[in-house]
C-alpha atoms as a PDB file:
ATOM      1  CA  UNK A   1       7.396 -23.854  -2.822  1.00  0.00           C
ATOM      2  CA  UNK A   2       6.248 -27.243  -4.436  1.00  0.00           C
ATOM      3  CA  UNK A   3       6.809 -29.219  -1.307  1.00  0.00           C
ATOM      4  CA  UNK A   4       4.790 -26.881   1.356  1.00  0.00           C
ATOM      5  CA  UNK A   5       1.117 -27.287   2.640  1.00  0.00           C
ATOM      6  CA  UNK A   6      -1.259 -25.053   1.005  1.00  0.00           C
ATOM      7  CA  UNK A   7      -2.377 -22.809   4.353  1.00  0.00           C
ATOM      8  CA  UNK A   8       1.440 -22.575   4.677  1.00  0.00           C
ATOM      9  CA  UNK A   9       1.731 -21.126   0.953  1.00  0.00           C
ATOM     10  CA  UNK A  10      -1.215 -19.108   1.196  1.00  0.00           C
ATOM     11  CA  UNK A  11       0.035 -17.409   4.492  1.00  0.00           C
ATOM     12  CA  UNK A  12       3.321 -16.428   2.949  1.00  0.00           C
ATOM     13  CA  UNK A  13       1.804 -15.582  -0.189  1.00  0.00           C
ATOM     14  CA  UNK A  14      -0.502 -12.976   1.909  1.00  0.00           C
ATOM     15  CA  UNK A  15       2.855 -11.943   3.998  1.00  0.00           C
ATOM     16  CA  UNK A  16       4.608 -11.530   0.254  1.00  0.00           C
ATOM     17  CA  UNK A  17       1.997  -8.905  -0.810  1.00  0.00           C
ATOM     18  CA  UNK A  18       1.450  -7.455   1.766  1.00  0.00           C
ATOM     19  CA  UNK A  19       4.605  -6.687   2.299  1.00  0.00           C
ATOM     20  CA  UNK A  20       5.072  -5.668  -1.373  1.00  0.00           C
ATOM     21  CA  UNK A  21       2.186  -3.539  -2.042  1.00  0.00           C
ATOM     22  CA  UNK A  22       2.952  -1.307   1.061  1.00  0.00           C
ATOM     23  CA  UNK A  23       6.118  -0.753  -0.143  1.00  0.00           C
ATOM     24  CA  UNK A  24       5.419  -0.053  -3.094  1.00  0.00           C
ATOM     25  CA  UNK A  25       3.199   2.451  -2.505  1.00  0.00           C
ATOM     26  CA  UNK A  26       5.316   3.864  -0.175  1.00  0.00           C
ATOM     27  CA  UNK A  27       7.856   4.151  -2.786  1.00  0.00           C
ATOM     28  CA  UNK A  28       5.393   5.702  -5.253  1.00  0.00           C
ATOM     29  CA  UNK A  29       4.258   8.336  -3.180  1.00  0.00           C
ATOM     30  CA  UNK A  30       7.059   9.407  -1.521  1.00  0.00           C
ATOM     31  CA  UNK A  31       9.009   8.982  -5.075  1.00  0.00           C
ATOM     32  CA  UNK A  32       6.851  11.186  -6.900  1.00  0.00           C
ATOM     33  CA  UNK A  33       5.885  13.905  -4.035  1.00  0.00           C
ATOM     34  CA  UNK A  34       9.643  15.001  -3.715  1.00  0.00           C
ATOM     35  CA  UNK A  35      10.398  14.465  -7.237  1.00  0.00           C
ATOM     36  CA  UNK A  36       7.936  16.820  -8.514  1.00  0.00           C
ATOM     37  CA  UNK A  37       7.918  19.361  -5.180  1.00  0.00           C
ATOM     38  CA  UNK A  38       4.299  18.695  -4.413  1.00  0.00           C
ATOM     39  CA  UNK A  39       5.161  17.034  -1.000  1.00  0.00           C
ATOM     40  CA  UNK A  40       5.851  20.320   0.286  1.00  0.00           C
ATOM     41  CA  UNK A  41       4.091  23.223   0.601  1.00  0.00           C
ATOM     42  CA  UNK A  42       6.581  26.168  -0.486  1.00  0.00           C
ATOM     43  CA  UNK A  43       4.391  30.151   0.065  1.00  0.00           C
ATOM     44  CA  UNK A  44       1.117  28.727  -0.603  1.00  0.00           C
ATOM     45  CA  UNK A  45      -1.447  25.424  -1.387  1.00  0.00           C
ATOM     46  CA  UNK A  46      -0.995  24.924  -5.440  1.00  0.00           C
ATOM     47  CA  UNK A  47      -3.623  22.370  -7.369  1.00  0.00           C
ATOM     48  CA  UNK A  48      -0.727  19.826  -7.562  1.00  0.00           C
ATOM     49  CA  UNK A  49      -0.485  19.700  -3.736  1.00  0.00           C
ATOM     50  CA  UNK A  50      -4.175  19.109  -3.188  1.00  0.00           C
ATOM     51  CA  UNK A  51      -4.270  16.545  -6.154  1.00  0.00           C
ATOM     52  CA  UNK A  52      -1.132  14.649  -4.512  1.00  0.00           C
ATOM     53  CA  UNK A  53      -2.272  14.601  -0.791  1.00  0.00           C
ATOM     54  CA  UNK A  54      -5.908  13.720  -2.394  1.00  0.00           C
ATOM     55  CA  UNK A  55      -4.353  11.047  -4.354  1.00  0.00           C
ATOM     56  CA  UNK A  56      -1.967  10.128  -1.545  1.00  0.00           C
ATOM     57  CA  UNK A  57      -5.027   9.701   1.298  1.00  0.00           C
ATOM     58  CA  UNK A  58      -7.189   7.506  -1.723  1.00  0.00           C
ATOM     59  CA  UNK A  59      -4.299   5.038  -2.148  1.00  0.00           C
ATOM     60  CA  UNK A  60      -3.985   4.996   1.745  1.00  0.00           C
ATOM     61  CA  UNK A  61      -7.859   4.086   1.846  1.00  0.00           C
ATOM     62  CA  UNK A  62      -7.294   1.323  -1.032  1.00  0.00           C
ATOM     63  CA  UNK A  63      -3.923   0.260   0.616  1.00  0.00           C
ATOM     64  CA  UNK A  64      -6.028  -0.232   3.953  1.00  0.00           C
ATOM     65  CA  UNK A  65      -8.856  -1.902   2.166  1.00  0.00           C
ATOM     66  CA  UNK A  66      -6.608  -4.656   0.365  1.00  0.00           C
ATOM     67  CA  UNK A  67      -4.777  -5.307   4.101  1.00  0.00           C
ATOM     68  CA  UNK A  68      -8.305  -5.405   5.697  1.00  0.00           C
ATOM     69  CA  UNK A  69      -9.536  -8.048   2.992  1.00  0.00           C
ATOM     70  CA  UNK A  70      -6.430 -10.142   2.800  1.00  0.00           C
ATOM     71  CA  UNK A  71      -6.179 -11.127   6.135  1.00  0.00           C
ATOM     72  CA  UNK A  72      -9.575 -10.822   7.367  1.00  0.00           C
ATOM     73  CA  UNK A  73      -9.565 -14.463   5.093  1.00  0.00           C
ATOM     74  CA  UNK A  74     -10.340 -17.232   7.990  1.00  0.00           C
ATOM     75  CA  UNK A  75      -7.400 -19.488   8.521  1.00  0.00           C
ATOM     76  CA  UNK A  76      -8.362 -23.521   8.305  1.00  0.00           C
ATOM     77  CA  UNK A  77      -7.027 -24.021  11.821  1.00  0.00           C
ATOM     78  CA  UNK A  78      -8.893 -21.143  13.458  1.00  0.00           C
END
């Protein structure tokens, strides 16, 4: 990536982690909510539902947040 312009490198480099962190944290949470059971609710709400889906809407929020300040970053051409 030595040869391209640096808006060019910075606008893949966004697309790169983007792309990378919601993945990931797709991975994560679906990974670890079927894994250990607490993605579904079996005869009633236990703790370690309420602290995954609480833990699963956070990481949403911080997910949303990193998108939001990533690209909200002004472009040099517009």
């Amino acid at each position: 990536m030595g040869g391209l312009e640096p808006e060019v490198k910075d606008f893949l480099k966004r697309i790169v982690w983007s792309v990378f962190l919601g993945l990931l944290w797709l991975m994560l949470n679906t990974t670890f909510g079927i894994y250990f059971n607490l993605l579904f609710v079996e005869d009633k709400i236990s703790f370690g539902n309420i602290i995954y889906y609480l833990f699963l809407l956070l990481s949403l929020v911080g997910l949303i947040w990193f998108y939001y300040k990533t690209w909200s970053k002004k472009f040099p051409h517009g």
